[in-house]
PDB file of N, CA and C in Angstrom:
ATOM      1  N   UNK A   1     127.193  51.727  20.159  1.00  0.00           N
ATOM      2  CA  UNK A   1     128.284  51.174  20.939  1.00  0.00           C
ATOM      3  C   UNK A   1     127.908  51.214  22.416  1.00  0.00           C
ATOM      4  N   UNK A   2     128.475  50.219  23.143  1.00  0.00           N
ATOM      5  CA  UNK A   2     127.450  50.225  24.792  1.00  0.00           C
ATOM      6  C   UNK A   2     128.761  51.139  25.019  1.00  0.00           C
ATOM      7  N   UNK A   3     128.773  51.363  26.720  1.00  0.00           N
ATOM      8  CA  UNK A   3     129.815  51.788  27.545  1.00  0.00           C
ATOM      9  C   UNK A   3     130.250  51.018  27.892  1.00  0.00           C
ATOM     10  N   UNK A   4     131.415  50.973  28.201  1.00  0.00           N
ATOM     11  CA  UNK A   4     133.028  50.189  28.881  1.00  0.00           C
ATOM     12  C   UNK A   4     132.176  50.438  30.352  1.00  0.00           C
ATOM     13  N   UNK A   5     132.277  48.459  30.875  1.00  0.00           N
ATOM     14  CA  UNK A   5     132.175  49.022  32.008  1.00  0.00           C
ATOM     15  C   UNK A   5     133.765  49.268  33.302  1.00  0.00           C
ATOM     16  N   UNK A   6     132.798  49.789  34.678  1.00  0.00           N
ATOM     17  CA  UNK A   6     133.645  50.561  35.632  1.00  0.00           C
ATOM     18  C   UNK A   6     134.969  49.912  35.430  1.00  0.00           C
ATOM     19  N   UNK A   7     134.918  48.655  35.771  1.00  0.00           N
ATOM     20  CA  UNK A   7     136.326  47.723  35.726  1.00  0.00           C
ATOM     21  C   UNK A   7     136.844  48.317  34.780  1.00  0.00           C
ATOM     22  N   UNK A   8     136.604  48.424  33.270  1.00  0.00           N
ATOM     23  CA  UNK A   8     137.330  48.250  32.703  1.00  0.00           C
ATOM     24  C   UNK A   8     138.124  49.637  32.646  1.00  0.00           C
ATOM     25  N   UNK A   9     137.404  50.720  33.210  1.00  0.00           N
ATOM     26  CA  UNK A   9     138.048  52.081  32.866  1.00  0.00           C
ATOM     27  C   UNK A   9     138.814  52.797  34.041  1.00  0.00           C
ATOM     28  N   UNK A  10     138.528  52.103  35.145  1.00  0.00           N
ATOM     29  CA  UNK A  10     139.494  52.559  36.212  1.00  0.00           C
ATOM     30  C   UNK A  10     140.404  51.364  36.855  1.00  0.00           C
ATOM     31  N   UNK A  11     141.237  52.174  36.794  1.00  0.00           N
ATOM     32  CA  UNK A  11     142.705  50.638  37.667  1.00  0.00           C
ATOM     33  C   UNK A  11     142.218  50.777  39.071  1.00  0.00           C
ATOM     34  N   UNK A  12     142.471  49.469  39.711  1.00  0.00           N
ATOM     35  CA  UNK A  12     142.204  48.987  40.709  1.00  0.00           C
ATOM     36  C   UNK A  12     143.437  49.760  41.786  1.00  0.00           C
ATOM     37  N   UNK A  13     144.240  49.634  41.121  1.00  0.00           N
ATOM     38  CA  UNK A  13     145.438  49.793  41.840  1.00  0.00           C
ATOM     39  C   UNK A  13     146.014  51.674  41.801  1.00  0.00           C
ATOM     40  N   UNK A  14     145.306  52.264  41.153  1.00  0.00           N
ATOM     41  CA  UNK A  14     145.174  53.691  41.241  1.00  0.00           C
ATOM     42  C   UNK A  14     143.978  54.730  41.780  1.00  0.00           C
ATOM     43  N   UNK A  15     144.665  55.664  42.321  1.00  0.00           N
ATOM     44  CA  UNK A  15     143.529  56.756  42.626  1.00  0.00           C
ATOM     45  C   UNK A  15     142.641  57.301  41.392  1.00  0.00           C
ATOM     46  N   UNK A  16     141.365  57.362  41.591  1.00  0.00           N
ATOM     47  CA  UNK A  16     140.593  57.965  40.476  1.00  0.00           C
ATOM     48  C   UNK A  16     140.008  59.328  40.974  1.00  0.00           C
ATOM     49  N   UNK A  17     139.995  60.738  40.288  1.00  0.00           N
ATOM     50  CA  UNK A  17     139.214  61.760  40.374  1.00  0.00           C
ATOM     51  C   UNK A  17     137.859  61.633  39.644  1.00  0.00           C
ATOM     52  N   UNK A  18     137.031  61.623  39.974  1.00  0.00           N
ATOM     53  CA  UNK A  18     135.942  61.687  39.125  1.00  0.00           C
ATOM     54  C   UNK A  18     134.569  62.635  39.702  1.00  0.00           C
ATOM     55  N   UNK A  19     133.813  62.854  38.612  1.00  0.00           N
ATOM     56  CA  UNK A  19     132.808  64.115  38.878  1.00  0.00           C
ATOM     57  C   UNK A  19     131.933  63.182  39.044  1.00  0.00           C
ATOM     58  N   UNK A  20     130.476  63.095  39.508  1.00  0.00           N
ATOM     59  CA  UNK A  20     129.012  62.641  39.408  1.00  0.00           C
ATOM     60  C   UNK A  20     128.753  63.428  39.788  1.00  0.00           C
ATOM     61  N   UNK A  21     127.291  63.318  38.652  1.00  0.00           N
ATOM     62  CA  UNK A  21     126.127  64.360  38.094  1.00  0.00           C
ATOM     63  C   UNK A  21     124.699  63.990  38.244  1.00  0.00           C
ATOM     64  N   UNK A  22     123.962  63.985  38.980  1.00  0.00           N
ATOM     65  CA  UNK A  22     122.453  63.385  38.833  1.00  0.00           C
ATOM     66  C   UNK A  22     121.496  64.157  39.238  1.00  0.00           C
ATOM     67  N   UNK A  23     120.407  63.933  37.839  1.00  0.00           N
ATOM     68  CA  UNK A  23     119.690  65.132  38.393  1.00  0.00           C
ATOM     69  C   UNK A  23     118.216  64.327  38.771  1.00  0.00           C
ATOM     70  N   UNK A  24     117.318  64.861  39.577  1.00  0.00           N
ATOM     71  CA  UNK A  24     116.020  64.320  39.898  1.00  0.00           C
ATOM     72  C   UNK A  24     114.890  64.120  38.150  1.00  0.00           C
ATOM     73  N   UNK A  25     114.388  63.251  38.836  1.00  0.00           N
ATOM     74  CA  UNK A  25     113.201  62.532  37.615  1.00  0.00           C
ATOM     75  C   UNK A  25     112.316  63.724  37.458  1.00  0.00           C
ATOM     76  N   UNK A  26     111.575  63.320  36.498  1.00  0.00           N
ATOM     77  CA  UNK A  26     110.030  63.806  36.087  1.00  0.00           C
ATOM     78  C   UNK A  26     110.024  65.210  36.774  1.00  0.00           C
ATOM     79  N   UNK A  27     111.318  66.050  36.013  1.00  0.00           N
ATOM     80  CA  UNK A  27     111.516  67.390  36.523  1.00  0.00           C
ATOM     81  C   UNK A  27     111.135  68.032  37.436  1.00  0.00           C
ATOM     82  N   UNK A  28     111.495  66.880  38.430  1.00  0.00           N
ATOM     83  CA  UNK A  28     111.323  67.460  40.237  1.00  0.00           C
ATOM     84  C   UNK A  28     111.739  67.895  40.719  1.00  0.00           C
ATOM     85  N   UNK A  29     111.752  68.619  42.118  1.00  0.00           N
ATOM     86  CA  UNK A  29     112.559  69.139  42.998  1.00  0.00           C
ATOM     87  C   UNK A  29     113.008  68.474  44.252  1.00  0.00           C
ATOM     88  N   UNK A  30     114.269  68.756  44.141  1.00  0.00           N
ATOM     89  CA  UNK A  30     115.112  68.362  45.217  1.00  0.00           C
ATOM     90  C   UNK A  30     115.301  69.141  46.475  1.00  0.00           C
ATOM     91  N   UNK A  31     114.745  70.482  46.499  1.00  0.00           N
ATOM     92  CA  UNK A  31     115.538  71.587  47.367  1.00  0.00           C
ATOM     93  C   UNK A  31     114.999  72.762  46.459  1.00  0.00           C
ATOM     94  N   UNK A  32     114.298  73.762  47.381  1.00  0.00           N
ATOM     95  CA  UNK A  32     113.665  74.912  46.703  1.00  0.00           C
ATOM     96  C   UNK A  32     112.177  74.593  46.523  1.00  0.00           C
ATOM     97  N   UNK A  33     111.326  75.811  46.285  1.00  0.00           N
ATOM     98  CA  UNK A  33     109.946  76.047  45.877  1.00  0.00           C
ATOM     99  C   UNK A  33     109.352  75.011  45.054  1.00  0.00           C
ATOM    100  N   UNK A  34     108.973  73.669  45.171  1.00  0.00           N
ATOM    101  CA  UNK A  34     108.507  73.054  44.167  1.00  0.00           C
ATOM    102  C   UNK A  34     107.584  73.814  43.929  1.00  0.00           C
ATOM    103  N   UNK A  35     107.159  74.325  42.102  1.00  0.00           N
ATOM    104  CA  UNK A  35     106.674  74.962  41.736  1.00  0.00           C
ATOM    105  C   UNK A  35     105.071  75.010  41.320  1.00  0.00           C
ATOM    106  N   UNK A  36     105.292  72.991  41.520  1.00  0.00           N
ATOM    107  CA  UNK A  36     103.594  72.247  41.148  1.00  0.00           C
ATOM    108  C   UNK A  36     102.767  72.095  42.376  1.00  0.00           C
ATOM    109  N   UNK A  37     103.498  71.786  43.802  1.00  0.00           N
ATOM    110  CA  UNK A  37     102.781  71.468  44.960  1.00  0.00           C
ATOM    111  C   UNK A  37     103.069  73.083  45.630  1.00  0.00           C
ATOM    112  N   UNK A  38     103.950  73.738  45.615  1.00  0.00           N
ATOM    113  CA  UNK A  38     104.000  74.884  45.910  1.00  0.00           C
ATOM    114  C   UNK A  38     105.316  75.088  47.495  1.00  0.00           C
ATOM    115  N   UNK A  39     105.131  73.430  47.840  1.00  0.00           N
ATOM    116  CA  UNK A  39     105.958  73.517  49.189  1.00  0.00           C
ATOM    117  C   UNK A  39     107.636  73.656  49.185  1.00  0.00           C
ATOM    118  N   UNK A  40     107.880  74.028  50.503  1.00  0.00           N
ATOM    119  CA  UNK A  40     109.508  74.185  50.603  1.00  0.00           C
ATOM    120  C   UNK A  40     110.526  73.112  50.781  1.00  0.00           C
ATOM    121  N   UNK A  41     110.990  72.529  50.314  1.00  0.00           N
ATOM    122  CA  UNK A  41     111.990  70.810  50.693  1.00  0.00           C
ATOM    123  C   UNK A  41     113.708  71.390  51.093  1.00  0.00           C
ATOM    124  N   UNK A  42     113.430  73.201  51.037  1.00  0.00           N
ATOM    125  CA  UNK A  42     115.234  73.096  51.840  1.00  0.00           C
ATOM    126  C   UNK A  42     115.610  72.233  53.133  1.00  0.00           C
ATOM    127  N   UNK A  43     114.702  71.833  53.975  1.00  0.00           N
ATOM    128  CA  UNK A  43     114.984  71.168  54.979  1.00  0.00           C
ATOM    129  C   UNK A  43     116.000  69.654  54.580  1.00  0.00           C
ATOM    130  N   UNK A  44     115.486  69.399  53.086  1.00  0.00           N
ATOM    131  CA  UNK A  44     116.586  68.626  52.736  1.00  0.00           C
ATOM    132  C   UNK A  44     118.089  68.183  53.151  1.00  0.00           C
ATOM    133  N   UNK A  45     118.331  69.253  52.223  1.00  0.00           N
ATOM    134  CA  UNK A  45     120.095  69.695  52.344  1.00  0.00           C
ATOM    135  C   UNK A  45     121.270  69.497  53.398  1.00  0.00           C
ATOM    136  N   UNK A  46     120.307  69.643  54.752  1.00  0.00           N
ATOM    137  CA  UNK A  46     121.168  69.110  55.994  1.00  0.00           C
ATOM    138  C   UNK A  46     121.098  67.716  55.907  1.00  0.00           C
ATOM    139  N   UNK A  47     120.042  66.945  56.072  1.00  0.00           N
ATOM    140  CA  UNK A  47     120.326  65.655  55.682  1.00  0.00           C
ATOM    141  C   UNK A  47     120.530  64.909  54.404  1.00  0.00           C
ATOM    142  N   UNK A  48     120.407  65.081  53.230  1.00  0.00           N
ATOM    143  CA  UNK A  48     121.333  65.065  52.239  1.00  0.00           C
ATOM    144  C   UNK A  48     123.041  65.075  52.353  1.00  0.00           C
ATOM    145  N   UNK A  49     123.480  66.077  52.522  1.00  0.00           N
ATOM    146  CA  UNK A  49     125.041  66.572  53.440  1.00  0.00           C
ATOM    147  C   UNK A  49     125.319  65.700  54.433  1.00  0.00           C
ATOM    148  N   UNK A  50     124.995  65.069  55.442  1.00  0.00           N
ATOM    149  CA  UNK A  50     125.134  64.437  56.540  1.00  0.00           C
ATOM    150  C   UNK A  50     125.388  63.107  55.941  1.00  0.00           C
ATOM    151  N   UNK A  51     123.995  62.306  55.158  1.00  0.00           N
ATOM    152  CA  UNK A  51     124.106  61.282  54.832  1.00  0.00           C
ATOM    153  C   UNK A  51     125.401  60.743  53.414  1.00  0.00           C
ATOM    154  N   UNK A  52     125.819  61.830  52.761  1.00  0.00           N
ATOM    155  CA  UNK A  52     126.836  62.239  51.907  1.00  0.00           C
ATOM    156  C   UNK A  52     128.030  61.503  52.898  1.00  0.00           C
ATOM    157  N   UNK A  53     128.075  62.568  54.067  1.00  0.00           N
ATOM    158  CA  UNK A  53     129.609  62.294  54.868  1.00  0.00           C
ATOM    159  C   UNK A  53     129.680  61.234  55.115  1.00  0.00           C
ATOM    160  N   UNK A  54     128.303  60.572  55.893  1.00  0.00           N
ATOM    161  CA  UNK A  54     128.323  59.496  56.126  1.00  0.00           C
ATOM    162  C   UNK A  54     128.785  58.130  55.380  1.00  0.00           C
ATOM    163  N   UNK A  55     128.131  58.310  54.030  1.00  0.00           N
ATOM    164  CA  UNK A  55     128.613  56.846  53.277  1.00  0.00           C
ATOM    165  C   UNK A  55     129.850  57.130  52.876  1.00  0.00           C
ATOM    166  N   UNK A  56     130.301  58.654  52.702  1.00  0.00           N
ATOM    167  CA  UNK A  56     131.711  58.844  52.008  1.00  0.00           C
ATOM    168  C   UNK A  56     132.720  57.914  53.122  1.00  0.00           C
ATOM    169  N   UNK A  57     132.718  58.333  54.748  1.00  0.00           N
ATOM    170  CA  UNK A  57     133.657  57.604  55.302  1.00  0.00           C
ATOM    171  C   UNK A  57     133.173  55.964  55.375  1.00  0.00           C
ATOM    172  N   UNK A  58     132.082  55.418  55.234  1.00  0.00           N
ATOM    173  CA  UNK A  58     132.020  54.155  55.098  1.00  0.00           C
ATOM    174  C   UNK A  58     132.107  53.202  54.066  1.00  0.00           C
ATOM    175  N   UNK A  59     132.360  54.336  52.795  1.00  0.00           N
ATOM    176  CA  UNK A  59     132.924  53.526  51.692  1.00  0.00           C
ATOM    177  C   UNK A  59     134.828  54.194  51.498  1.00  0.00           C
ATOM    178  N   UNK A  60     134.919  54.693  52.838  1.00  0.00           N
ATOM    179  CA  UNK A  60     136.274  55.191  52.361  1.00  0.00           C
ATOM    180  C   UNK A  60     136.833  56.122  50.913  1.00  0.00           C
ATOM    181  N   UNK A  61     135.678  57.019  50.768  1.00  0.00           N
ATOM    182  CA  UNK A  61     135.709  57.841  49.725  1.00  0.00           C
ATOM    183  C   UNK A  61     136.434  59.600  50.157  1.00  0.00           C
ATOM    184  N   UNK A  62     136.858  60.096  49.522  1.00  0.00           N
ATOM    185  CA  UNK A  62     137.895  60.982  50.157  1.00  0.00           C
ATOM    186  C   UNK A  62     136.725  62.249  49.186  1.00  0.00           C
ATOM    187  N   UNK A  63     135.877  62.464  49.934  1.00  0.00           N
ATOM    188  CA  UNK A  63     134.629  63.961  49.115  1.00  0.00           C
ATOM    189  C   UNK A  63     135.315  64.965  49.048  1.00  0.00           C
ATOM    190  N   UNK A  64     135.915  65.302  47.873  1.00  0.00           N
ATOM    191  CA  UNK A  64     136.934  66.513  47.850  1.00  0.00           C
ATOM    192  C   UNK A  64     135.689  67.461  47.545  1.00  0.00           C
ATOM    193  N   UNK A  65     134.434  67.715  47.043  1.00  0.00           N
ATOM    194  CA  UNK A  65     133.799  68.837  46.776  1.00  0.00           C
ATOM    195  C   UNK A  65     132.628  68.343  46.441  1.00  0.00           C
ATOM    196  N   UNK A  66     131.361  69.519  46.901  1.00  0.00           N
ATOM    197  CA  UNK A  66     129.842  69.183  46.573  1.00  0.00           C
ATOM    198  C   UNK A  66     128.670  69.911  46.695  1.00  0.00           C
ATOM    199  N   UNK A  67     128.198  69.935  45.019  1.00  0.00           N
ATOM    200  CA  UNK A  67     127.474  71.094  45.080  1.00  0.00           C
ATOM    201  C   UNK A  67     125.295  70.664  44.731  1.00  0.00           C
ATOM    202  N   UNK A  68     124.834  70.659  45.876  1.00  0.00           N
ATOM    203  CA  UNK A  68     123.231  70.348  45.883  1.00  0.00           C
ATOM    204  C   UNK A  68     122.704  71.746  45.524  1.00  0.00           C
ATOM    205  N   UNK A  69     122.004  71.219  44.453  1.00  0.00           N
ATOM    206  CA  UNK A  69     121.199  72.629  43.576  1.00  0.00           C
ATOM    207  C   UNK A  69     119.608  71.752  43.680  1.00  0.00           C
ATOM    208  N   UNK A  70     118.354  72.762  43.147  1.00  0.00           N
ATOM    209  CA  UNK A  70     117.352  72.313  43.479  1.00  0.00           C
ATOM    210  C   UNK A  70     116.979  71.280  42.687  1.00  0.00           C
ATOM    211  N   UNK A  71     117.587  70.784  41.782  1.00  0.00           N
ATOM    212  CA  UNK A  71     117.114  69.808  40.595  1.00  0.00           C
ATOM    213  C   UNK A  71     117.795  68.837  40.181  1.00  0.00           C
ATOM    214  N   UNK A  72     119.375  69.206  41.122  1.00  0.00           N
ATOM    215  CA  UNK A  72     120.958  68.341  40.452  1.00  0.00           C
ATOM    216  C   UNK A  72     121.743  68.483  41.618  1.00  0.00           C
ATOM    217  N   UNK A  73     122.719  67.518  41.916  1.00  0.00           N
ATOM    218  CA  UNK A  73     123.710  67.487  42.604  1.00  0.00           C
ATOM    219  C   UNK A  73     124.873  67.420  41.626  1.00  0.00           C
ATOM    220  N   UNK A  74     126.100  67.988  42.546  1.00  0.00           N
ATOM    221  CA  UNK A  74     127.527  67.245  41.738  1.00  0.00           C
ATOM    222  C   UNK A  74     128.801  67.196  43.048  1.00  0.00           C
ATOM    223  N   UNK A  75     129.488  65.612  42.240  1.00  0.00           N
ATOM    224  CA  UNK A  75     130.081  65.592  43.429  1.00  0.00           C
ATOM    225  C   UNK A  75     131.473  65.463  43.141  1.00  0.00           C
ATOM    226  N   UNK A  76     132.472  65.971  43.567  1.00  0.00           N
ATOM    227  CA  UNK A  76     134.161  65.641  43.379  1.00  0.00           C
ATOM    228  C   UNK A  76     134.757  64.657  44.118  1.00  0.00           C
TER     229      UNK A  76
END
């Protein structure tokens, strides 16, 4: 069975809560000790976060919560 798409599962005309979950490819790192090259990528996270706020107010998205881990994000 495919998935219903977006249209069809959220009203236009209502507020939606929803979670997103995504985690990096070919079991990479996002943030933390990559364990194969050995280097540090926390420098990430500030701009990750920044660019977050950023599209949230330019798509008029209301970021109630958000959590960047080294392999996955999630967002409220």
């Amino acid at each position: 069975m495919t998935r219903m798409a977006r249209a069809e599962v959220f009203a236009p005309d209502e507020v939606a809560v929803v979670h997103v979950m995504n985690r990096v490819v070919h079991r990479g790192y996002l943030l933390g000790n990559d364990p194969v090259s050995g280097k540090n990528d926390d420098h990430r996270k500030v701009m990750i976060e920044l660019q977050l706020q950023r599209l949230a107010g330019a798509f008029g998205i209301d970021l109630l919560g958000f959590a960047i881990m080294s392999n996955h994000f999630h967002w409220i």
